[in-house]
Every structure is written in structure tokens, then in C-alpha cells.
C-alpha atoms as a PDB file:
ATOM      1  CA  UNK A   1       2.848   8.315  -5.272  1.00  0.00           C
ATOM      2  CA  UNK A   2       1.786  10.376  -8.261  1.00  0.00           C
ATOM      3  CA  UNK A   3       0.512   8.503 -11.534  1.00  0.00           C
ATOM      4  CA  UNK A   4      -0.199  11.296 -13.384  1.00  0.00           C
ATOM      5  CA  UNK A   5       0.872  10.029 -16.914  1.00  0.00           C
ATOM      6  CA  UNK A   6       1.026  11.091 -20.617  1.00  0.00           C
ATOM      7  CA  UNK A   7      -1.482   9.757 -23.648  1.00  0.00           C
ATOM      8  CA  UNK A   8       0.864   7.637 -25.745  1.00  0.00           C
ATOM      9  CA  UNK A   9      -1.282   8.872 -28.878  1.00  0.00           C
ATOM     10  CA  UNK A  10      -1.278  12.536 -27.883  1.00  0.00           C
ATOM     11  CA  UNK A  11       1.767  13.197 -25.585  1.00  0.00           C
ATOM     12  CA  UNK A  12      -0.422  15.464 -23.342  1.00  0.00           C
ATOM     13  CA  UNK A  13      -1.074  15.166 -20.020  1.00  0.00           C
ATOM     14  CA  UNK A  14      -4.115  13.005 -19.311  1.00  0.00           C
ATOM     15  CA  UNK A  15      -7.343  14.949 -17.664  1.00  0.00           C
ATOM     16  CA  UNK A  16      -7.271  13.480 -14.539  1.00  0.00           C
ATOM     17  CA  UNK A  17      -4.939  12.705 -11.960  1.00  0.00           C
ATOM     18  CA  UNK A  18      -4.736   8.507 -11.907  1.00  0.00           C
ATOM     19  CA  UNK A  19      -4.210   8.327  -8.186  1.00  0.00           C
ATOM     20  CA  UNK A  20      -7.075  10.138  -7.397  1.00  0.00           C
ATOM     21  CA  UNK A  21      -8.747   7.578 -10.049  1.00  0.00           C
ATOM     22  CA  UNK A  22      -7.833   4.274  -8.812  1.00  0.00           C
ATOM     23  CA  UNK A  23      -8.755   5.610  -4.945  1.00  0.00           C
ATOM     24  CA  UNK A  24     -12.314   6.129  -6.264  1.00  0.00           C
ATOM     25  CA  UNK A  25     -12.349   2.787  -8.150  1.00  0.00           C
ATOM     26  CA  UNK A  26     -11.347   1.396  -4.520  1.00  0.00           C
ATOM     27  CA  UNK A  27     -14.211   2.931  -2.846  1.00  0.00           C
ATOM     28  CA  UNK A  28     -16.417   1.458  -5.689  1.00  0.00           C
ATOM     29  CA  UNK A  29     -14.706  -2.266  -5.277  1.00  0.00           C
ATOM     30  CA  UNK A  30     -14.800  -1.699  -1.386  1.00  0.00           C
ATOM     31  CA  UNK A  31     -18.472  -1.141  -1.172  1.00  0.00           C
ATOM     32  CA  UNK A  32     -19.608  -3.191  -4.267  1.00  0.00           C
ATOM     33  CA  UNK A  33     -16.462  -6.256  -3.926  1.00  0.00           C
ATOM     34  CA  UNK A  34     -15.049  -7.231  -7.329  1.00  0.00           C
ATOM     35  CA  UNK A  35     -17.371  -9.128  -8.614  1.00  0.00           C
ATOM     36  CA  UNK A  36     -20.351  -6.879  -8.726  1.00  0.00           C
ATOM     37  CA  UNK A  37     -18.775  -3.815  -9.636  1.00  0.00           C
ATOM     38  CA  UNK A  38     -20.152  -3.082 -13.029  1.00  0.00           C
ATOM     39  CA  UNK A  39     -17.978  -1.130 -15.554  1.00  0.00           C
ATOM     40  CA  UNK A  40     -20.786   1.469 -15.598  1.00  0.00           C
ATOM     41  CA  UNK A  41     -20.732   1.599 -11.834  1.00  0.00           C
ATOM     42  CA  UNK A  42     -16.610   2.174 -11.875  1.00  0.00           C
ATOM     43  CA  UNK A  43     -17.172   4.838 -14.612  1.00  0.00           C
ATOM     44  CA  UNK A  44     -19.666   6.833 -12.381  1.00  0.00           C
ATOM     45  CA  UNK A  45     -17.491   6.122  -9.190  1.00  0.00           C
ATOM     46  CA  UNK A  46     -14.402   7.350 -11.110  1.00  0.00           C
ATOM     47  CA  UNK A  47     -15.812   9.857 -12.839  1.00  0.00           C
ATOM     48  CA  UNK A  48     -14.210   9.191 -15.921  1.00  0.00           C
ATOM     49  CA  UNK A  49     -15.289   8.448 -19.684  1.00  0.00           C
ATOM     50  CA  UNK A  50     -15.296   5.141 -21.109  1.00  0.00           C
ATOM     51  CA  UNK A  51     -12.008   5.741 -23.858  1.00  0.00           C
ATOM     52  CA  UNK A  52     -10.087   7.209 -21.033  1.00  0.00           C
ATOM     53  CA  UNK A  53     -11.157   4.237 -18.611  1.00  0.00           C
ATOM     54  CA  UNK A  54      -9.685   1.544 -20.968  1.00  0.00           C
ATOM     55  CA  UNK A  55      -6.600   3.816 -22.308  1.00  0.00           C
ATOM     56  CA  UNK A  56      -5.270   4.293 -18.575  1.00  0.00           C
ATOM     57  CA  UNK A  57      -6.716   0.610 -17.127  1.00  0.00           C
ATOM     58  CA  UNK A  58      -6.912  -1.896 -20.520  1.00  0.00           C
ATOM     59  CA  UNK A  59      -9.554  -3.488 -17.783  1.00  0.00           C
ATOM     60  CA  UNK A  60     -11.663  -3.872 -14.555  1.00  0.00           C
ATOM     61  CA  UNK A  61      -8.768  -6.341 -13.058  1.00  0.00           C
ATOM     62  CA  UNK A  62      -6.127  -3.653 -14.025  1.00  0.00           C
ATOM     63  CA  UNK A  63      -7.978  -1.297 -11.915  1.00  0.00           C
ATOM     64  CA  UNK A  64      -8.814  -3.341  -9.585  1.00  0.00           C
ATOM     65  CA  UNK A  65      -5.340  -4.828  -9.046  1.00  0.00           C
ATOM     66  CA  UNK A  66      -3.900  -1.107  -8.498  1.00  0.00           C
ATOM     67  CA  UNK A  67      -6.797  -0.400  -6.296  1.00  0.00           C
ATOM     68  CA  UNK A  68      -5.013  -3.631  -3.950  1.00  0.00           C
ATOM     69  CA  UNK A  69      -1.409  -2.077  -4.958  1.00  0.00           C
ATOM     70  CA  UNK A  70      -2.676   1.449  -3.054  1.00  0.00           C
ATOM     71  CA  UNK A  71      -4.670   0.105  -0.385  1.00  0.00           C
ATOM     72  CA  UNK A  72      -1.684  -2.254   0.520  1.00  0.00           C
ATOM     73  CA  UNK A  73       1.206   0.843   0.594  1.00  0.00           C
ATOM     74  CA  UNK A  74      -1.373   3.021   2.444  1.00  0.00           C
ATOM     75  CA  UNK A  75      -1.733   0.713   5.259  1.00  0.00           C
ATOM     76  CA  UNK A  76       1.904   0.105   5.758  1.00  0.00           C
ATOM     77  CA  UNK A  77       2.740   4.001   5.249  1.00  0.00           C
ATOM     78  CA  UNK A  78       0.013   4.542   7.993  1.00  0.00           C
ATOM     79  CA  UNK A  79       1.418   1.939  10.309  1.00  0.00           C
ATOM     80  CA  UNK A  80       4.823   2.516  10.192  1.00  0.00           C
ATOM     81  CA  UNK A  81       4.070   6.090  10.992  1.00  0.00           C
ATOM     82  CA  UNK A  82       1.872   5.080  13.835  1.00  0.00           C
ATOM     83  CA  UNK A  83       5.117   2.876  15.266  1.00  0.00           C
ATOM     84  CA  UNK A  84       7.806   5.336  14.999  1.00  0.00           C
ATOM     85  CA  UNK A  85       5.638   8.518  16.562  1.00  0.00           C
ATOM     86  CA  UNK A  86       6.711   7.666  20.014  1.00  0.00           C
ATOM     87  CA  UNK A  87      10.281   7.254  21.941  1.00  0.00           C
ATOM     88  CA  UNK A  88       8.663   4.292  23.797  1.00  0.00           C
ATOM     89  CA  UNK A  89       7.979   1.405  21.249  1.00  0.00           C
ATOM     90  CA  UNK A  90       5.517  -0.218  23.514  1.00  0.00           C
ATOM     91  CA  UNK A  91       3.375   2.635  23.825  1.00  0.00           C
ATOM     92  CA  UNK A  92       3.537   3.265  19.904  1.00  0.00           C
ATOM     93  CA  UNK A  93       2.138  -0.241  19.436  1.00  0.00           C
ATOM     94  CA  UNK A  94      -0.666   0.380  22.158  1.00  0.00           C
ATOM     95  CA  UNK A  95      -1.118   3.905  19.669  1.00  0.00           C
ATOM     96  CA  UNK A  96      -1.331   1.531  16.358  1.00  0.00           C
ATOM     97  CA  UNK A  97      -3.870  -0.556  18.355  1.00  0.00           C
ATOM     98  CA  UNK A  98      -6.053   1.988  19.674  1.00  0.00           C
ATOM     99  CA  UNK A  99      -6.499   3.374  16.203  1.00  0.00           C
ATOM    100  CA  UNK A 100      -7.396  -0.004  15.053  1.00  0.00           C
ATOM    101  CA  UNK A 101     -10.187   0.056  17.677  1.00  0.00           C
ATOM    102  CA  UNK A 102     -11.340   3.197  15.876  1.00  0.00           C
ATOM    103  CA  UNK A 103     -11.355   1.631  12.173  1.00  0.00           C
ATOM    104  CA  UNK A 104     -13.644  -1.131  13.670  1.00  0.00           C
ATOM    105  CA  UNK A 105     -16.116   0.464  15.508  1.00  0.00           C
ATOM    106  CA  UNK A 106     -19.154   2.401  14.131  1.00  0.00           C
ATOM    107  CA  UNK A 107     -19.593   3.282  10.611  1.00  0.00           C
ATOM    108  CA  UNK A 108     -15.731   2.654   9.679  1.00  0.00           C
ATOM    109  CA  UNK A 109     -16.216  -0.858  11.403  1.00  0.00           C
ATOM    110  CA  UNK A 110     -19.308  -1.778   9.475  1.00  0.00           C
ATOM    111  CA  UNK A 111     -17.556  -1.115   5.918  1.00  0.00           C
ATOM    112  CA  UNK A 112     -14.612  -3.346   7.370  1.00  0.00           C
ATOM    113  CA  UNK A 113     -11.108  -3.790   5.317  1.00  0.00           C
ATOM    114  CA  UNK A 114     -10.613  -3.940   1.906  1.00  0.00           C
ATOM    115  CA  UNK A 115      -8.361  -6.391   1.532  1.00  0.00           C
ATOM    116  CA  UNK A 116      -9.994  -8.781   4.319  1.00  0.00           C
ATOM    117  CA  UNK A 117     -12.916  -7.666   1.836  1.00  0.00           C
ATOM    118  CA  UNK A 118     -11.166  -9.147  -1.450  1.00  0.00           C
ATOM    119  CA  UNK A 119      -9.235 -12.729   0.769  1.00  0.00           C
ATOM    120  CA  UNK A 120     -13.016 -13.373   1.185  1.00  0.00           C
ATOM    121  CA  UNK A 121     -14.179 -12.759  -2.110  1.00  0.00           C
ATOM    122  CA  UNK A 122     -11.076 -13.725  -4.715  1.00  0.00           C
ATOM    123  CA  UNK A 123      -9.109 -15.787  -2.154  1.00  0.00           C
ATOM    124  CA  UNK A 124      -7.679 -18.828  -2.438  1.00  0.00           C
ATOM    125  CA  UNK A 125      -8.308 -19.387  -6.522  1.00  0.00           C
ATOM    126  CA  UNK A 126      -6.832 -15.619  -7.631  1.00  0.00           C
ATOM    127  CA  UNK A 127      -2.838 -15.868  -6.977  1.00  0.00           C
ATOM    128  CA  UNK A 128      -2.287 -12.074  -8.294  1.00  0.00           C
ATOM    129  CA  UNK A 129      -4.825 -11.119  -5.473  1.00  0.00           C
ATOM    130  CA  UNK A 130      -3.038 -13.227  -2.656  1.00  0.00           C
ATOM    131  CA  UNK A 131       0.397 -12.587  -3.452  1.00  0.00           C
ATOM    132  CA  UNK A 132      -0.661  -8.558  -3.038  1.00  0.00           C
ATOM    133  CA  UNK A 133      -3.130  -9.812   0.638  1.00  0.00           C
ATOM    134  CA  UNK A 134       0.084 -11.988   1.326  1.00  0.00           C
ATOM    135  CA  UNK A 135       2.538  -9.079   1.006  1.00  0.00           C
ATOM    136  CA  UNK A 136       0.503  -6.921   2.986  1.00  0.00           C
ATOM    137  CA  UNK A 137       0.818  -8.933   6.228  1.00  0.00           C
ATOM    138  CA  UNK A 138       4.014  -9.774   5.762  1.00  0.00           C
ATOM    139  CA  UNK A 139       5.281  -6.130   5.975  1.00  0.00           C
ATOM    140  CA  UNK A 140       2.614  -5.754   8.631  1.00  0.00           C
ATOM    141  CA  UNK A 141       4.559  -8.341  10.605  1.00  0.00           C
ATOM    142  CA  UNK A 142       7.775  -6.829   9.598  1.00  0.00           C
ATOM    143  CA  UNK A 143       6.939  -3.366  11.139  1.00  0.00           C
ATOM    144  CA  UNK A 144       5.396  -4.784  14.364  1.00  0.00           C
ATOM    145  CA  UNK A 145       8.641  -7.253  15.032  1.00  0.00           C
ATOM    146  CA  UNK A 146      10.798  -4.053  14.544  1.00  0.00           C
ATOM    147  CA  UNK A 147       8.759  -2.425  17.343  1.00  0.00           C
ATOM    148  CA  UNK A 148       8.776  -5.139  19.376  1.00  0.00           C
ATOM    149  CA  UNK A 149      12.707  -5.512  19.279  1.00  0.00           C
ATOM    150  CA  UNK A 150      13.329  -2.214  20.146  1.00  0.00           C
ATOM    151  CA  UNK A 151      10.732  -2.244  22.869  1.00  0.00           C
ATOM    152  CA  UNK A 152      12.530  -5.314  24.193  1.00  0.00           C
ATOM    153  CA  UNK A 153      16.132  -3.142  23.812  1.00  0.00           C
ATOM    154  CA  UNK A 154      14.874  -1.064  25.831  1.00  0.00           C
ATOM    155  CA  UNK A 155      13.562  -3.564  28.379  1.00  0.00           C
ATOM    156  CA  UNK A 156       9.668  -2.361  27.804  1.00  0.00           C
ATOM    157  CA  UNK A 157       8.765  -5.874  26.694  1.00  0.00           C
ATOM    158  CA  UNK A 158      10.062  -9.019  27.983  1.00  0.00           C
ATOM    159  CA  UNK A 159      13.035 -10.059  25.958  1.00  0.00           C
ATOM    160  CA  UNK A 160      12.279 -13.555  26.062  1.00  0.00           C
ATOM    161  CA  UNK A 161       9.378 -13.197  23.553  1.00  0.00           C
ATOM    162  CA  UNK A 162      10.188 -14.031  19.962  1.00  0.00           C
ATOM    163  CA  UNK A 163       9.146 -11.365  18.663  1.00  0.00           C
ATOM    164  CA  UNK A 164       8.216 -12.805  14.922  1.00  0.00           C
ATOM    165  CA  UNK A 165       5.273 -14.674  16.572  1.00  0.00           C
ATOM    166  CA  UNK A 166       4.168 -11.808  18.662  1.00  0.00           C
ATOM    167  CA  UNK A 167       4.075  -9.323  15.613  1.00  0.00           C
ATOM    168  CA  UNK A 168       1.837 -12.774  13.938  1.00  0.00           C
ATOM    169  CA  UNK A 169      -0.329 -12.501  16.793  1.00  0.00           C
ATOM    170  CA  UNK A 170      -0.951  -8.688  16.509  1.00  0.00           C
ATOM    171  CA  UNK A 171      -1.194  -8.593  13.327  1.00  0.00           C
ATOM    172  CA  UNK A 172      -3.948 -11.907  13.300  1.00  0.00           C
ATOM    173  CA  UNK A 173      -5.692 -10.073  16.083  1.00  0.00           C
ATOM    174  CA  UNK A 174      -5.923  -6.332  13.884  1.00  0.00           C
ATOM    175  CA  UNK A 175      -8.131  -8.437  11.462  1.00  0.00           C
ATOM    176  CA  UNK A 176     -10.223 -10.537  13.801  1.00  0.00           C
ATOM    177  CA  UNK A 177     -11.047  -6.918  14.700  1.00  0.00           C
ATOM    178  CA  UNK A 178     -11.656  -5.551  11.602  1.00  0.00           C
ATOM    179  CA  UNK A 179     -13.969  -9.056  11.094  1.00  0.00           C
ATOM    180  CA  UNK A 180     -15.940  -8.380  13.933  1.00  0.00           C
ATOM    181  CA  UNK A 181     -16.071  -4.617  13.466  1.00  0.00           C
ATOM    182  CA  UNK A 182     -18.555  -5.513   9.906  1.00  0.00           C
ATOM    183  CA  UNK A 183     -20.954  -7.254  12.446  1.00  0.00           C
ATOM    184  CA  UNK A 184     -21.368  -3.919  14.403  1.00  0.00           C
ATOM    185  CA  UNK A 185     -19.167  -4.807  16.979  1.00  0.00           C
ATOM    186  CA  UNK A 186     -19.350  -2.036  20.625  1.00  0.00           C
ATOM    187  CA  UNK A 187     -16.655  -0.243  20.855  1.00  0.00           C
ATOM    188  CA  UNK A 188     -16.023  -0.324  24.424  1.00  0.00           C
ATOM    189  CA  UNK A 189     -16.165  -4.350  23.929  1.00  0.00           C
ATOM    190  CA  UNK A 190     -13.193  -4.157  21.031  1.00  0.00           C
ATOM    191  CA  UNK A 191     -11.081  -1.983  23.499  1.00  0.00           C
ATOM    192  CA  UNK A 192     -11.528  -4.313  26.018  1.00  0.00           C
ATOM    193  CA  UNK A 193     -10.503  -7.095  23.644  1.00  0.00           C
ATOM    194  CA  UNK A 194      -7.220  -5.240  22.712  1.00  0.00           C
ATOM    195  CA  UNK A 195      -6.326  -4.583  26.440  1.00  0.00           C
ATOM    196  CA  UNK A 196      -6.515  -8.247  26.551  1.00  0.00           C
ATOM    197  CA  UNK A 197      -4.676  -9.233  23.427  1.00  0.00           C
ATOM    198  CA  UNK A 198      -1.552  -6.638  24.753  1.00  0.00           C
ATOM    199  CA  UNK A 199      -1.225  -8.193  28.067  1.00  0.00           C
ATOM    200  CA  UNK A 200       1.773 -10.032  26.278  1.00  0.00           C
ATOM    201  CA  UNK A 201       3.136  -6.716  25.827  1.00  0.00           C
ATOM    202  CA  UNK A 202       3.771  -6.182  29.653  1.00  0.00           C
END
């Protein structure tokens, strides 16, 4: 997804590549959270000049909101990959899941997820900001109950599931992880915990 974009007062090509922009205003939001992220603090994280902050941004939200926008297509890019790498749909999902432990454990577990981040943070009062946290899981879901109906077509996982409230389980358990993980959760005690929370699976 390139953002590269033109000055509307120059018609050149702007000095830095937007993408690469809004990921490092992520990292700021991720560490910092929205609130305490000052404009200085984006501008050093970005690395970018005041007049070209506000003439690609207009504002912190605007950044901020993109920041979701990337974080959210990243994670379902990611995931989907994850769930159509393997012939066998069951053992995709076990792949998704293992990675998951990964992303929760150690120093990737302690920063946590950004979006869990921001529903803690900006949730319920900021609509923009759930609708984006909303749409996330709902794709989330959408991927899992297409993995889990073609494991099923294939008689991996027991047919007589419905499927919509199995991919609502996974899905609720990925974040309890991801909770847990910013507490310095043991590894070997979140794999255990997934082993458990697949036993649906078959």
C-alpha cells in the first residue's frame, strides 16, 4: 500500500515515503498510547518537520487514525497468509496460533497489541476508533470461519461445529493472549493454554 503523494502547492513528490511515516507514528502511539504522544514526540519518532507533519496529517488524530487503518490491514494480510500456507486447514490454524504464542511471549508479549492498546485507552467514547477495532475482528472472524469450513469439508474438524462461534472463540482467545502476554506471561504456559483452547479443533 504505497502513499507516496504529491504537494498540492508544489506538484513534487513529497520527501518522504508516507507509509514508512505513519508506521513510525504507530510505533510512537504503540509505546506512548494516544493520549501522551506529544506532537514533538511524533515529529522525532517520524522523523519529519513540523510544515510537512501538518501538510500530509492536518493533525495528531489524522495520524493516528491511519496508524489504526495500517495496523488493522497488516494483521489481516498476515493472517490470511498464515491460513492459506497449508493444504490442511486445521493445521494452518494450529500455524496462526503458534505464531500468536510467539507475539505474546517475551519482549513482543510485554509491548502487547496495538489495537487491544487503543480499545483500552479510546474505547467505548471514540466511535472512529471502534468502528476501525470493530472491523478488525470482524475480518479476523471472517478468515478463521473460512478455515474452519474447509477444515470441516475436508472432515479435519467436526462438522457439527458452527463454525461462526468457533472463529469468535479463537479470535477472543488470540487477545486474552495478547492481554496476558503485557503481564510477562511464560511461554511454555501460553502454549499450553492454546493446546487447550484447540481441543475443539479435534
Amino acid at each position: 500500500m504505497k502513499r507516496t503523494q504529491t504537494s498540492p502547492s508544489v506538484g513534487r513528490p513529497r520527501e518522504f515515503e508516507l507509509d514508512d511515516a505513519v508506521r513510525k507514528a504507530m510505533g510512537v502511539f504503540w509505546d506512548r498510547g494516544y493520549h501522551d504522544a506529544s506532537l514533538p514526540d511524533l515529529l522525532e519518532g517520524m522523523e519529519l518537520s513540523r510544515g510537512s507533519f501538518y501538510k500530509a496529517f492536518v493533525d495528531k488524530r489524522g495520524v493516528y487514525l491511519l496508524a489504526l487503518d495500517v495496523y488493522v490491514d497488516d494483521a489481516v494480510r498476515k493472517t490470511g497468509e498464515i491460513l492459506h500456507s497449508n493444504p490442511s486447514p486445521k493445521a494452518a490454524i494450529k500455524e496462526a496460533f503458534s505464531r500468536q504464542v510467539e507475539e505474546s511471549s517475551g519482549r513482543e508479549g510485554l509491548r502487547g497489541c496495538f489495537v487491544v492498546l487503543s480499545a483500552v485507552e479510546m474505547l467505548p467514547a471514540d466511535e472512529e476508533v471502534s468502528t476501525r477495532i470493530a472491523r478488525l475482528f470482524r475480518r479476523l472472524q471472517n478468515l478463521y470461519a473460512a478455515a474452519i469450513i474447509r477444515a470441516q469439508a475436508l472432515g479435519e474438524i467436526d462438522p457439527g461445529l458452527d463454525e461462526r462461534t468457533l472463529a469468535r472463540f479463537l479470535v477472543c482467545q488470540i487477545q486474552g493472549m495478547r492481554v496476558l502476554g503485557k503481564t510477562g506471561a511464560d511461554r511454555d504456559a501460553t502454549k499450553a493454554m492454546v493446546d487447550f483452547a484447540l481441543k475443539p479443533l479435534g
